[in-house]
C-alpha atoms as a PDB file:
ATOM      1  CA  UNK A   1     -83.871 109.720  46.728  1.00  0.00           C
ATOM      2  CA  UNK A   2     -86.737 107.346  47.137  1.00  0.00           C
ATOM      3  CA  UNK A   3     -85.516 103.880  48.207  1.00  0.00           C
ATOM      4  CA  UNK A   4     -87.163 101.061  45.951  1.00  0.00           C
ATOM      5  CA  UNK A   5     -89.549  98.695  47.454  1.00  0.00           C
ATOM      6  CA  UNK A   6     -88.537  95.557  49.550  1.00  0.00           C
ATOM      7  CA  UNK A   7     -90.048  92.136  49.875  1.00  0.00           C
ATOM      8  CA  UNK A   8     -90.132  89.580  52.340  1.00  0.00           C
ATOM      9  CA  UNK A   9     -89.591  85.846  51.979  1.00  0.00           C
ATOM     10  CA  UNK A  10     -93.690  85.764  52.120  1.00  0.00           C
ATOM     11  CA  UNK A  11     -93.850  87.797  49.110  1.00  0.00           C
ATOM     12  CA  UNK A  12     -91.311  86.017  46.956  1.00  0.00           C
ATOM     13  CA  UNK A  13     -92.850  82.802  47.748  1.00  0.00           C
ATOM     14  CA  UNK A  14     -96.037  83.886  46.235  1.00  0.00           C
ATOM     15  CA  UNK A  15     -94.525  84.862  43.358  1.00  0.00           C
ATOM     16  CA  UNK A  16     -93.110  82.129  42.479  1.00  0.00           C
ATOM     17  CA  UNK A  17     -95.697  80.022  43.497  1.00  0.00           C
ATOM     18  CA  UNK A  18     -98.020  82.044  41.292  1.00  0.00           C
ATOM     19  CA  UNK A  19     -95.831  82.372  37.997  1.00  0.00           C
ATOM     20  CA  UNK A  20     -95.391  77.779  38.903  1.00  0.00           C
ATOM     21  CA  UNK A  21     -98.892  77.389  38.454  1.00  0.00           C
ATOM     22  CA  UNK A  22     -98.897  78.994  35.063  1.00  0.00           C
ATOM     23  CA  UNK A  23     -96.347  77.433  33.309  1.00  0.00           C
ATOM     24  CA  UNK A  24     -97.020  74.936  30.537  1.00  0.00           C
ATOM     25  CA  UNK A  25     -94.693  72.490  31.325  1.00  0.00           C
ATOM     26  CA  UNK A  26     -92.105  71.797  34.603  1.00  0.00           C
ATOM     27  CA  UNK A  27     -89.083  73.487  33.852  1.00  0.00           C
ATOM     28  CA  UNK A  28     -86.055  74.576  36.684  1.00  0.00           C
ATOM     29  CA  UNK A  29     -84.632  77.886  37.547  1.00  0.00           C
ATOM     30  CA  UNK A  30     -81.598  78.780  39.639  1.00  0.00           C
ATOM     31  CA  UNK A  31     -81.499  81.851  42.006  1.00  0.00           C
ATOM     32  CA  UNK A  32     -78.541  83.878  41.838  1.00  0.00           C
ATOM     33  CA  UNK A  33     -78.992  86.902  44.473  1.00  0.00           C
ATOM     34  CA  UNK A  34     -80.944  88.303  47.164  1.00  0.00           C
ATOM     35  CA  UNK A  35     -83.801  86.357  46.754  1.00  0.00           C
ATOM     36  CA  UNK A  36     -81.608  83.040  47.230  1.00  0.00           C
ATOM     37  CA  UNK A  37     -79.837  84.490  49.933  1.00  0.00           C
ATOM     38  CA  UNK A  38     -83.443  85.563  51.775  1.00  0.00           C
ATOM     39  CA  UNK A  39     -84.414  82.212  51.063  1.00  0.00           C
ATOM     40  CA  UNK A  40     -81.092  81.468  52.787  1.00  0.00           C
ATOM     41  CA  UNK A  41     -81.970  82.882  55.822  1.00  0.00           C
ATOM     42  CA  UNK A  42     -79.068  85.784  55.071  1.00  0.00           C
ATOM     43  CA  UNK A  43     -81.348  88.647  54.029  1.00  0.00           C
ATOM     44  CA  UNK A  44     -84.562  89.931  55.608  1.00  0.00           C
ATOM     45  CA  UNK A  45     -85.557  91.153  52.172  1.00  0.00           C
ATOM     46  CA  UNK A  46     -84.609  91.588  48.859  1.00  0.00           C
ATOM     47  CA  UNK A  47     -85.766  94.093  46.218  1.00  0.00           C
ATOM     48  CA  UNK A  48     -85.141  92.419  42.944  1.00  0.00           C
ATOM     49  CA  UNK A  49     -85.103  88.907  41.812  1.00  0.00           C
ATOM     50  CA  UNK A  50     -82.331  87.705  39.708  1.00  0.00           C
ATOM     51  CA  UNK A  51     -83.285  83.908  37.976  1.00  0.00           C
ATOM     52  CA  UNK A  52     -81.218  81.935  35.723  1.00  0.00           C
ATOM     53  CA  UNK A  53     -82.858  79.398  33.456  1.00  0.00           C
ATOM     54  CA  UNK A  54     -81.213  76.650  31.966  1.00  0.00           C
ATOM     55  CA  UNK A  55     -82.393  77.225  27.881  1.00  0.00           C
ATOM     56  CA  UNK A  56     -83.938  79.892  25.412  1.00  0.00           C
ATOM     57  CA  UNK A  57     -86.857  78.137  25.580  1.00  0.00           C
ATOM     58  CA  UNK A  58     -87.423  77.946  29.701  1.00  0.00           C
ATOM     59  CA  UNK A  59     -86.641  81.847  29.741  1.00  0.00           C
ATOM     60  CA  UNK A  60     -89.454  82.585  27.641  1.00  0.00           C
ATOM     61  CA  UNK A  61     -92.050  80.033  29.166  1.00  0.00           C
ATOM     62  CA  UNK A  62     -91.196  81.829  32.339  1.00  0.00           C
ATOM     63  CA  UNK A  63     -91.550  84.862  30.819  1.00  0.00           C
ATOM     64  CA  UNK A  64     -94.603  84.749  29.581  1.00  0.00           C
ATOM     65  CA  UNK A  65     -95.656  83.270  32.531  1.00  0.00           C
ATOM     66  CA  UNK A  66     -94.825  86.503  34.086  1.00  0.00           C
ATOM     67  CA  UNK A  67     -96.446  88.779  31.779  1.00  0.00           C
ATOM     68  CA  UNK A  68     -99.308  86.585  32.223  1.00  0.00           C
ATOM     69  CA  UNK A  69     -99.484  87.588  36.023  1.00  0.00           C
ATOM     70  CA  UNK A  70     -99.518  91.039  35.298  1.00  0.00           C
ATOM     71  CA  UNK A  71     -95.638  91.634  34.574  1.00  0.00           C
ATOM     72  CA  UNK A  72     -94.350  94.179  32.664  1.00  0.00           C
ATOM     73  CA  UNK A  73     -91.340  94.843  30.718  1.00  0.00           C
ATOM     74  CA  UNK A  74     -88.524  97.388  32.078  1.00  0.00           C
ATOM     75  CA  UNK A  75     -87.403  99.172  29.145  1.00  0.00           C
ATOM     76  CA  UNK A  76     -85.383 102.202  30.913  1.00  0.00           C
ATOM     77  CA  UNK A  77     -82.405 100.920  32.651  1.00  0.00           C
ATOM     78  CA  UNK A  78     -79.675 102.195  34.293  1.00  0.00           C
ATOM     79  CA  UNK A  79     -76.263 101.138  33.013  1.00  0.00           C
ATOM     80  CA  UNK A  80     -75.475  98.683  35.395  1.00  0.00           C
ATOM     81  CA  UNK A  81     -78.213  96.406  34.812  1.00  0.00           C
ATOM     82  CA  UNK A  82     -77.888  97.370  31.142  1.00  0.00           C
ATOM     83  CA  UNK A  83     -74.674  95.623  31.487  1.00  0.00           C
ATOM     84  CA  UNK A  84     -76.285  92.579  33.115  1.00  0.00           C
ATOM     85  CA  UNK A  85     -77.020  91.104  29.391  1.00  0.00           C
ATOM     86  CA  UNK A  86     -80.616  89.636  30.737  1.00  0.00           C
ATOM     87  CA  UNK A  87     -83.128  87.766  28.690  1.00  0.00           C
ATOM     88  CA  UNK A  88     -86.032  90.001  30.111  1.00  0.00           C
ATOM     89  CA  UNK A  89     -86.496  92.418  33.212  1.00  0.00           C
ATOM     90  CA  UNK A  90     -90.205  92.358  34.419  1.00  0.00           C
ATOM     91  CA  UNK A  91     -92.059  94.529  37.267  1.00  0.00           C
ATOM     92  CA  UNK A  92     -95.233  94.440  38.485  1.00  0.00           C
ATOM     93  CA  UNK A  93     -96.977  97.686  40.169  1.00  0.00           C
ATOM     94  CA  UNK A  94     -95.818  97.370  43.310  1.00  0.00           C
ATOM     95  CA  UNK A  95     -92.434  97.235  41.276  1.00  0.00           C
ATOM     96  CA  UNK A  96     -91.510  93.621  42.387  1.00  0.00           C
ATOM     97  CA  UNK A  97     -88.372  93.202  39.520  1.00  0.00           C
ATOM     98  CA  UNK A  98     -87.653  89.997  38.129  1.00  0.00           C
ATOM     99  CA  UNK A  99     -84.211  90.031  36.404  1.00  0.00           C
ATOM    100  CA  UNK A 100     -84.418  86.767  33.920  1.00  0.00           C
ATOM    101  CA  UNK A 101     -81.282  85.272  32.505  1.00  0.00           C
ATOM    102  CA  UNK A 102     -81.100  82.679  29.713  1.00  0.00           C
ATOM    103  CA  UNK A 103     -77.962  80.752  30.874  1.00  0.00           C
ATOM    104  CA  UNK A 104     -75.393  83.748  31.223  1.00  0.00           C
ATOM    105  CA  UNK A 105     -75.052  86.479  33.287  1.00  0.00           C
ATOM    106  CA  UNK A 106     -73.957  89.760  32.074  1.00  0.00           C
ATOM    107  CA  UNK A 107     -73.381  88.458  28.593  1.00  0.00           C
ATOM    108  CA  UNK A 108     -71.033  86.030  29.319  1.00  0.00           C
ATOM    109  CA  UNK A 109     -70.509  84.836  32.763  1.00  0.00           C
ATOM    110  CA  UNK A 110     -72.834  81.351  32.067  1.00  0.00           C
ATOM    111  CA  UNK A 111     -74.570  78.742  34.574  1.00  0.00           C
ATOM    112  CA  UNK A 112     -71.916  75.495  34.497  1.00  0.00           C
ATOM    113  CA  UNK A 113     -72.334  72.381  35.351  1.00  0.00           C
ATOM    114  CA  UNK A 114     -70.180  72.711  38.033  1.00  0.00           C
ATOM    115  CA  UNK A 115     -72.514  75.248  39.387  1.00  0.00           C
ATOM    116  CA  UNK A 116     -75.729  73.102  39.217  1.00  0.00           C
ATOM    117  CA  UNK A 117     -74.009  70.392  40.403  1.00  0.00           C
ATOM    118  CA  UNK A 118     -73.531  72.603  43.280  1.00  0.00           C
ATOM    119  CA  UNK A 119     -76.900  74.239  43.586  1.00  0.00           C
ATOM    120  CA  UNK A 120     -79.667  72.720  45.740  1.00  0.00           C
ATOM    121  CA  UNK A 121     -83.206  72.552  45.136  1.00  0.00           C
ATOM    122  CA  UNK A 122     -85.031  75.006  47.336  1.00  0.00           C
ATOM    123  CA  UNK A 123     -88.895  73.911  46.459  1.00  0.00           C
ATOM    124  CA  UNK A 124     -91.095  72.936  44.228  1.00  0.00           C
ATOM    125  CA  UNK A 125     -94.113  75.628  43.100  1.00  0.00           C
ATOM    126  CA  UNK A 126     -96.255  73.967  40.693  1.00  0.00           C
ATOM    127  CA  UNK A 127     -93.851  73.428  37.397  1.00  0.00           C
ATOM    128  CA  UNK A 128     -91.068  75.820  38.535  1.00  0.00           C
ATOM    129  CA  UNK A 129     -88.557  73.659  40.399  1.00  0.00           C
ATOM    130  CA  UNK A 130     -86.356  76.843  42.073  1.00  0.00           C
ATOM    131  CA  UNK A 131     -82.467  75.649  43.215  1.00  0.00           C
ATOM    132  CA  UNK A 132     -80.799  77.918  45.602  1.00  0.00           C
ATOM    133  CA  UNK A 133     -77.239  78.577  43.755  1.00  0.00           C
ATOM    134  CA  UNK A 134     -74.448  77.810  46.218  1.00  0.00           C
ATOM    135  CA  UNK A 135     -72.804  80.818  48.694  1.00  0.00           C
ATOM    136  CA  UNK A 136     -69.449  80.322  46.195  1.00  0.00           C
ATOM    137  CA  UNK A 137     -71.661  81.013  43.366  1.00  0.00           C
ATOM    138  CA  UNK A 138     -73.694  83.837  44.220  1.00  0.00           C
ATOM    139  CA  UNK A 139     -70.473  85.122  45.679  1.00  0.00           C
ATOM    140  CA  UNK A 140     -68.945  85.122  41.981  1.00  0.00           C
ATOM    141  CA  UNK A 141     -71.696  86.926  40.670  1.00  0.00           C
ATOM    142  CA  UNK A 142     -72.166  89.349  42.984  1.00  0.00           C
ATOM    143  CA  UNK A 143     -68.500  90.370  42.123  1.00  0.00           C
ATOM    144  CA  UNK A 144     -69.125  90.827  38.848  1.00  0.00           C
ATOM    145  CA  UNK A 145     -71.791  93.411  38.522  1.00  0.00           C
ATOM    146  CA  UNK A 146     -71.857  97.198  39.176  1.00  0.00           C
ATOM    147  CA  UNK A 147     -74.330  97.342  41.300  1.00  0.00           C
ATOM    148  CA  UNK A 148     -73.371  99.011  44.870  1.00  0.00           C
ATOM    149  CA  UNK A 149     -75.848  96.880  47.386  1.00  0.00           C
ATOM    150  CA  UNK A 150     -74.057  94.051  45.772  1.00  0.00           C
ATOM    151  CA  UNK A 151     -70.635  94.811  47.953  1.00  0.00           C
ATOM    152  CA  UNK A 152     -72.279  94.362  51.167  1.00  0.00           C
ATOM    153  CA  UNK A 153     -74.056  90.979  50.244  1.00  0.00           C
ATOM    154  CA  UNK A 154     -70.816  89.703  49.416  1.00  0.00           C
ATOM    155  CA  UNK A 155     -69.788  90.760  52.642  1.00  0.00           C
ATOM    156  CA  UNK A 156     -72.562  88.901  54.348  1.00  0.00           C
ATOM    157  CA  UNK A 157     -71.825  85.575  52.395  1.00  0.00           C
ATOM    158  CA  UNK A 158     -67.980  85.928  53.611  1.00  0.00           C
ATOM    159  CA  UNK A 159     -69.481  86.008  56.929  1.00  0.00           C
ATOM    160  CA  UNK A 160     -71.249  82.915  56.129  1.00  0.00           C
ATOM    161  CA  UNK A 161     -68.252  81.089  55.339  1.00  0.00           C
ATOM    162  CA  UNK A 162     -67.253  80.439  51.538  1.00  0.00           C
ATOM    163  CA  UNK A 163     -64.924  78.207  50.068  1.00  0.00           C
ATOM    164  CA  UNK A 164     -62.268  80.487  48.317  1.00  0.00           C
ATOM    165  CA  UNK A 165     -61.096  78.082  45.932  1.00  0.00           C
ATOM    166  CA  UNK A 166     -64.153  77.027  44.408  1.00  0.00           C
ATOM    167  CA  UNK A 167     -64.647  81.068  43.629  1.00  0.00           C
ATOM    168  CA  UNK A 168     -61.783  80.902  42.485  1.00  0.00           C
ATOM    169  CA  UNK A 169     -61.661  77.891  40.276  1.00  0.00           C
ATOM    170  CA  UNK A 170     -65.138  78.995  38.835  1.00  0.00           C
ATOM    171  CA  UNK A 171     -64.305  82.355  37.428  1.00  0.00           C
ATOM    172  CA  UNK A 172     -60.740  80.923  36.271  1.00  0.00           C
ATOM    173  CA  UNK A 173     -62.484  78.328  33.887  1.00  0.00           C
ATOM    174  CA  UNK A 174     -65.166  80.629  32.585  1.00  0.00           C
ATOM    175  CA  UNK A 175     -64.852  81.597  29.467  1.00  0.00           C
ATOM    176  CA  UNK A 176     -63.316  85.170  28.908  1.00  0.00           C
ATOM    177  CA  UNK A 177     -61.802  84.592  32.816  1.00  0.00           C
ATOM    178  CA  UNK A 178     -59.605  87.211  32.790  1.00  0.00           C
ATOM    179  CA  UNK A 179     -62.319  89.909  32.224  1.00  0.00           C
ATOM    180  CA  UNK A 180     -64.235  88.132  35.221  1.00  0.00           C
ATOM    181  CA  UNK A 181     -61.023  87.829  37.340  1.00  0.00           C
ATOM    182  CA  UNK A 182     -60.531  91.616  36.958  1.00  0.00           C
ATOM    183  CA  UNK A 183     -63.890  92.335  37.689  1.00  0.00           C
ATOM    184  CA  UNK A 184     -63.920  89.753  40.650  1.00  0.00           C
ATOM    185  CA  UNK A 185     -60.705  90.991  42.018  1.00  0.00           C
ATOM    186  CA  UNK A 186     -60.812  94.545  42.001  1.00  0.00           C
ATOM    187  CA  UNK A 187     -64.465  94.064  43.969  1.00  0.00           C
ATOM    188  CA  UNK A 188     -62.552  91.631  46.578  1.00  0.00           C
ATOM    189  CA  UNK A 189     -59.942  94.425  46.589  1.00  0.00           C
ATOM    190  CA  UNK A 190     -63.241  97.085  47.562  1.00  0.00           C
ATOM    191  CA  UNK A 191     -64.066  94.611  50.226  1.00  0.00           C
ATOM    192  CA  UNK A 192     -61.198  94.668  52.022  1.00  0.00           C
ATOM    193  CA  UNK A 193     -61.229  98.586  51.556  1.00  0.00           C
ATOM    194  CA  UNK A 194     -64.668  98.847  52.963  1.00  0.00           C
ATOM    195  CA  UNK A 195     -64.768  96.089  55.404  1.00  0.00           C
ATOM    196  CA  UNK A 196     -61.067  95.004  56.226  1.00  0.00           C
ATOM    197  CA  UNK A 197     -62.021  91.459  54.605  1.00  0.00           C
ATOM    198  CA  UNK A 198     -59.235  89.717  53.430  1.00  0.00           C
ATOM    199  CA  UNK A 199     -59.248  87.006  50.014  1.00  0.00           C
ATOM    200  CA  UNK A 200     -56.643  84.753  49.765  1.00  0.00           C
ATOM    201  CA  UNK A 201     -57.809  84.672  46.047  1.00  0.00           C
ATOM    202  CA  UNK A 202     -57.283  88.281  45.208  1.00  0.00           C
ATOM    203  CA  UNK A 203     -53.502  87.896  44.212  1.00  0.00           C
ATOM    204  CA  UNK A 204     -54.455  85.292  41.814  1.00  0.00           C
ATOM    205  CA  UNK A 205     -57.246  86.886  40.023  1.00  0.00           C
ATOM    206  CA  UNK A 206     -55.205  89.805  39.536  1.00  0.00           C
ATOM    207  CA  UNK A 207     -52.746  88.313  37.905  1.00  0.00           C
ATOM    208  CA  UNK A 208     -55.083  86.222  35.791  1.00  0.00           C
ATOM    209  CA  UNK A 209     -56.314  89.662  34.503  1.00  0.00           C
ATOM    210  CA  UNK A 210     -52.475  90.929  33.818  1.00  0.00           C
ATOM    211  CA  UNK A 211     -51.742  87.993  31.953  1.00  0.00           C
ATOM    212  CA  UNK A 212     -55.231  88.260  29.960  1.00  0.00           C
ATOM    213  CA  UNK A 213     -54.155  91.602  30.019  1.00  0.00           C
ATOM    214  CA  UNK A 214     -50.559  91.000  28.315  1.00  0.00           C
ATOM    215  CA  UNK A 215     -51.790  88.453  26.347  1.00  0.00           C
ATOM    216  CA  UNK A 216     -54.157  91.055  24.375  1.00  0.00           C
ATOM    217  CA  UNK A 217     -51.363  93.386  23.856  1.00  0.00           C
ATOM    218  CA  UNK A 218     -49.208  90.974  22.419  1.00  0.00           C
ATOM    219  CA  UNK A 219     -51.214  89.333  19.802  1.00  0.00           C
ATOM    220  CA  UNK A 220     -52.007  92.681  18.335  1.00  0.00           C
ATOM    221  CA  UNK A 221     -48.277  93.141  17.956  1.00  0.00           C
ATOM    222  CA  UNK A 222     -47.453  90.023  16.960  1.00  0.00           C
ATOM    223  CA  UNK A 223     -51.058  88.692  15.338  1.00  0.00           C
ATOM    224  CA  UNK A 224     -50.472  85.643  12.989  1.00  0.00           C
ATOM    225  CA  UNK A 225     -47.331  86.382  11.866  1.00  0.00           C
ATOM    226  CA  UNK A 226     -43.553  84.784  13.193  1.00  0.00           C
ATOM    227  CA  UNK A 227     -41.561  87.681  14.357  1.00  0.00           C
ATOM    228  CA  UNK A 228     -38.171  88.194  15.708  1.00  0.00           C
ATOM    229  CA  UNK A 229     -37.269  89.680  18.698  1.00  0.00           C
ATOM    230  CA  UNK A 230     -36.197  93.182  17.273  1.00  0.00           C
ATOM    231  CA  UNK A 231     -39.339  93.505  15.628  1.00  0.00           C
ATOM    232  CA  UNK A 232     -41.264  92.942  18.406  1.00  0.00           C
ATOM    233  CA  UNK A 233     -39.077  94.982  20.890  1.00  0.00           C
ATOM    234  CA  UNK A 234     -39.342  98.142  18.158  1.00  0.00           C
ATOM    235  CA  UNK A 235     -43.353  97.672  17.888  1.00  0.00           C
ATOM    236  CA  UNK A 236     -43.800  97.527  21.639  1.00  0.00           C
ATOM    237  CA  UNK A 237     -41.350 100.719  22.016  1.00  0.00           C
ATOM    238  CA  UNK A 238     -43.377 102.546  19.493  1.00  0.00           C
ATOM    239  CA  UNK A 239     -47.180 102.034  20.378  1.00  0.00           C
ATOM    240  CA  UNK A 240     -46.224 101.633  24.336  1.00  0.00           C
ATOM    241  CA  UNK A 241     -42.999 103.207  24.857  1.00  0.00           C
ATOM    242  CA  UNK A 242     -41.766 100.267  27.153  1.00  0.00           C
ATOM    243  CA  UNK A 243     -37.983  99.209  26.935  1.00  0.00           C
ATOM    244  CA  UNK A 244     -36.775  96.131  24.850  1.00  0.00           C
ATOM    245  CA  UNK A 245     -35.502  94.539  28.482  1.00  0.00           C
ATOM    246  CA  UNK A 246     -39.704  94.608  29.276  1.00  0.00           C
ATOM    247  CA  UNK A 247     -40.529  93.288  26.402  1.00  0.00           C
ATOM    248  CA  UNK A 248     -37.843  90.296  26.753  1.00  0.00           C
ATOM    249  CA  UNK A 249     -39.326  89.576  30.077  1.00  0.00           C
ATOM    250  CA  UNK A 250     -43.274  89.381  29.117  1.00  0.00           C
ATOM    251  CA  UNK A 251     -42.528  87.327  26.210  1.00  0.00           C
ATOM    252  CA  UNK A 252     -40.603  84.775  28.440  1.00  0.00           C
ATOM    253  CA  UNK A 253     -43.679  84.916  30.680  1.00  0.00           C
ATOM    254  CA  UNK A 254     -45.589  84.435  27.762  1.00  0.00           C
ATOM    255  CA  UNK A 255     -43.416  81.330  26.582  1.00  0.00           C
ATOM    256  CA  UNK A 256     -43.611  79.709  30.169  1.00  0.00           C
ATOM    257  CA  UNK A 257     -47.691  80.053  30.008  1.00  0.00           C
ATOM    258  CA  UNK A 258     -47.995  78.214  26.831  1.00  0.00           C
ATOM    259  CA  UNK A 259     -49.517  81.526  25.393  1.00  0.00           C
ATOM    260  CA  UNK A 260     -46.548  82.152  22.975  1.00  0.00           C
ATOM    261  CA  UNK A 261     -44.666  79.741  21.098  1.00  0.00           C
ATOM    262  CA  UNK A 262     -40.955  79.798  19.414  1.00  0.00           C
ATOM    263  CA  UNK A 263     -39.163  78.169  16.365  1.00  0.00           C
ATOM    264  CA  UNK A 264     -36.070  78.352  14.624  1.00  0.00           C
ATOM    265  CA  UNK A 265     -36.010  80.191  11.043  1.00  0.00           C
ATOM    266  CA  UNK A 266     -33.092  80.974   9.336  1.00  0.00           C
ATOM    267  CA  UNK A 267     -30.861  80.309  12.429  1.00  0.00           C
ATOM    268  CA  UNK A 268     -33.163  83.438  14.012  1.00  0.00           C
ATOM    269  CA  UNK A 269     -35.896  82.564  16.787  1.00  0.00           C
ATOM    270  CA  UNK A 270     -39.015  83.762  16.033  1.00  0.00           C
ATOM    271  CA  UNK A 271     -41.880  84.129  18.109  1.00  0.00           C
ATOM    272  CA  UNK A 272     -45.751  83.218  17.710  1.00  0.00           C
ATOM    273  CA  UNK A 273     -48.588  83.633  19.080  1.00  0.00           C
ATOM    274  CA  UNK A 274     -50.497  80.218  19.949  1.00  0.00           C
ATOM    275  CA  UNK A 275     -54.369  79.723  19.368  1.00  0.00           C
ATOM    276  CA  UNK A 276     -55.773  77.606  22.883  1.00  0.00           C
ATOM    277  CA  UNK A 277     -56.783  79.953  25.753  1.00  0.00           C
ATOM    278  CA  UNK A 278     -54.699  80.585  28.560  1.00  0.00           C
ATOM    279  CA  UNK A 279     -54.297  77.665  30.720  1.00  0.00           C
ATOM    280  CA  UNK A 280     -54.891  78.297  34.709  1.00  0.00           C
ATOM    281  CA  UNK A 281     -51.371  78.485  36.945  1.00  0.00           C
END
């Protein structure tokens, strides 16, 4: 198999000092991956370039300011970057990849303000001010893609030294976190496989994605109806063929987590299922 092209700190600063000088108006852009961590001084080379813009409007000033230098679309994707959800993925011919993102990262994971806060800014080229997103941050996204080479950048940013509960208090508060806390943990769970690295975080996340998990099942048992016990003991026994005892247990999880709430009708308890999202342990 023919290994794609790499490029060097020299070459990614001419890029984005070129596309700088041909935008319209100054606008910022966050780097996510390999280019921040070459920029870093934690790569030699990278060979794609994944930016994050902060609005609909900066993703398509920057790229058309791509196309402009020659850029062209990708159309044919493998799945994994299909999955990435971005705004536009450009190449040039010497198949330099720019992988644009308008605020969220495969479809959902999205730039907070607790990760600009934590971002720094890198340079300035021209109109394009470029913040290097903080190890933590990269971290998280790097553990939420399918992409292979991604697994042993996460193992060089470990190296680095990361502050696990800032990963961990990201992807917890994201929206849809137990999706991302699956994701996130199972790749934490390939690390240590692959590397022997340990995550203090990787207990946590896992559970976050049970509960998300549980949560799921439940409502479409219960949905937006009060139902007793029984009922909900002979759903679960018919679509899942788990015992009433389990189901006794996850509801009282469920109870405890604020996920499910009870009341009193006709001297019965019934149970419901509550609308807020689930609230971190």
């Amino acid at each position: 198999m023919t290994q794609p092209p790499m490029f060097t700190e020299a070459d990614l600063t001419k890029a984005l000092t070129d596309v700088g000088a041909r935008l319209a108006q100054n606008i910022t852009a966050y780097l996510i991956g390999g280019c921040a961590m070459t920029f870093m001084g934690r790569k030699v080379a990278t060979k794609d370039i994944d930016i994050v813009l902060s609005s609909t409007g900066d993703a398509r000033q920057f790229t058309g300011a791509m196309h402009s230098l020659g850029f062209s679309d990708v159309h044919q994707l493998t799945s994994p970057y299909t999955r990435l959800g971005a705004f536009a993925i450009v190449e040039d011919a010497r198949k330099m990849r720019f992988d644009i993102f308008d605020r969220q990262v495969y479809r959902a994971l999205e730039l907070s303000k607790g990760m600009q806060s934590r971002a720094r800014l890198y340079k300035r080229f021209g109109s394009l001010d470029v913040y290097l997103m903080s190890p933590e941050d990269i971290f998280l996204f790097k553990g939420i893609t399918e992409r292979e080479a991604d697994l042993d950048d996460m193992r060089v940013l470990v190296e680095v030294g990361l502050n696990w509960r800032i990963i961990e208090g990201e992807c917890l508060t994201q929206q849809q976190s137990g999706r991302w806390a699956y994701l996130l943990g199972t790749k934490l769970m390939d690390l240590r496989a692959k590397f022997g690295i340990e995550s203090p975080i990787t207990k946590t996340l896992m559970d976050r994605a049970d509960l998300d998990l549980l949560t799921y099942v439940f409502r479409e048992i219960i949905g937006d109806e009060e139902r007793v016990f029984k009922e909900i003991a002979e759903m679960i026994r018919e679509k899942y063929r788990y015992s009433a005892s389990w189901t006794r247990q996850q509801l009282r999880i469920l109870v405890q987590k604020g996920i499910v709430g009870t009341n009193k009708k006709d001297r019965r308890v019934v149970y419901f299922m509550k609308k807020f999202r689930i609230r971190q342990a």
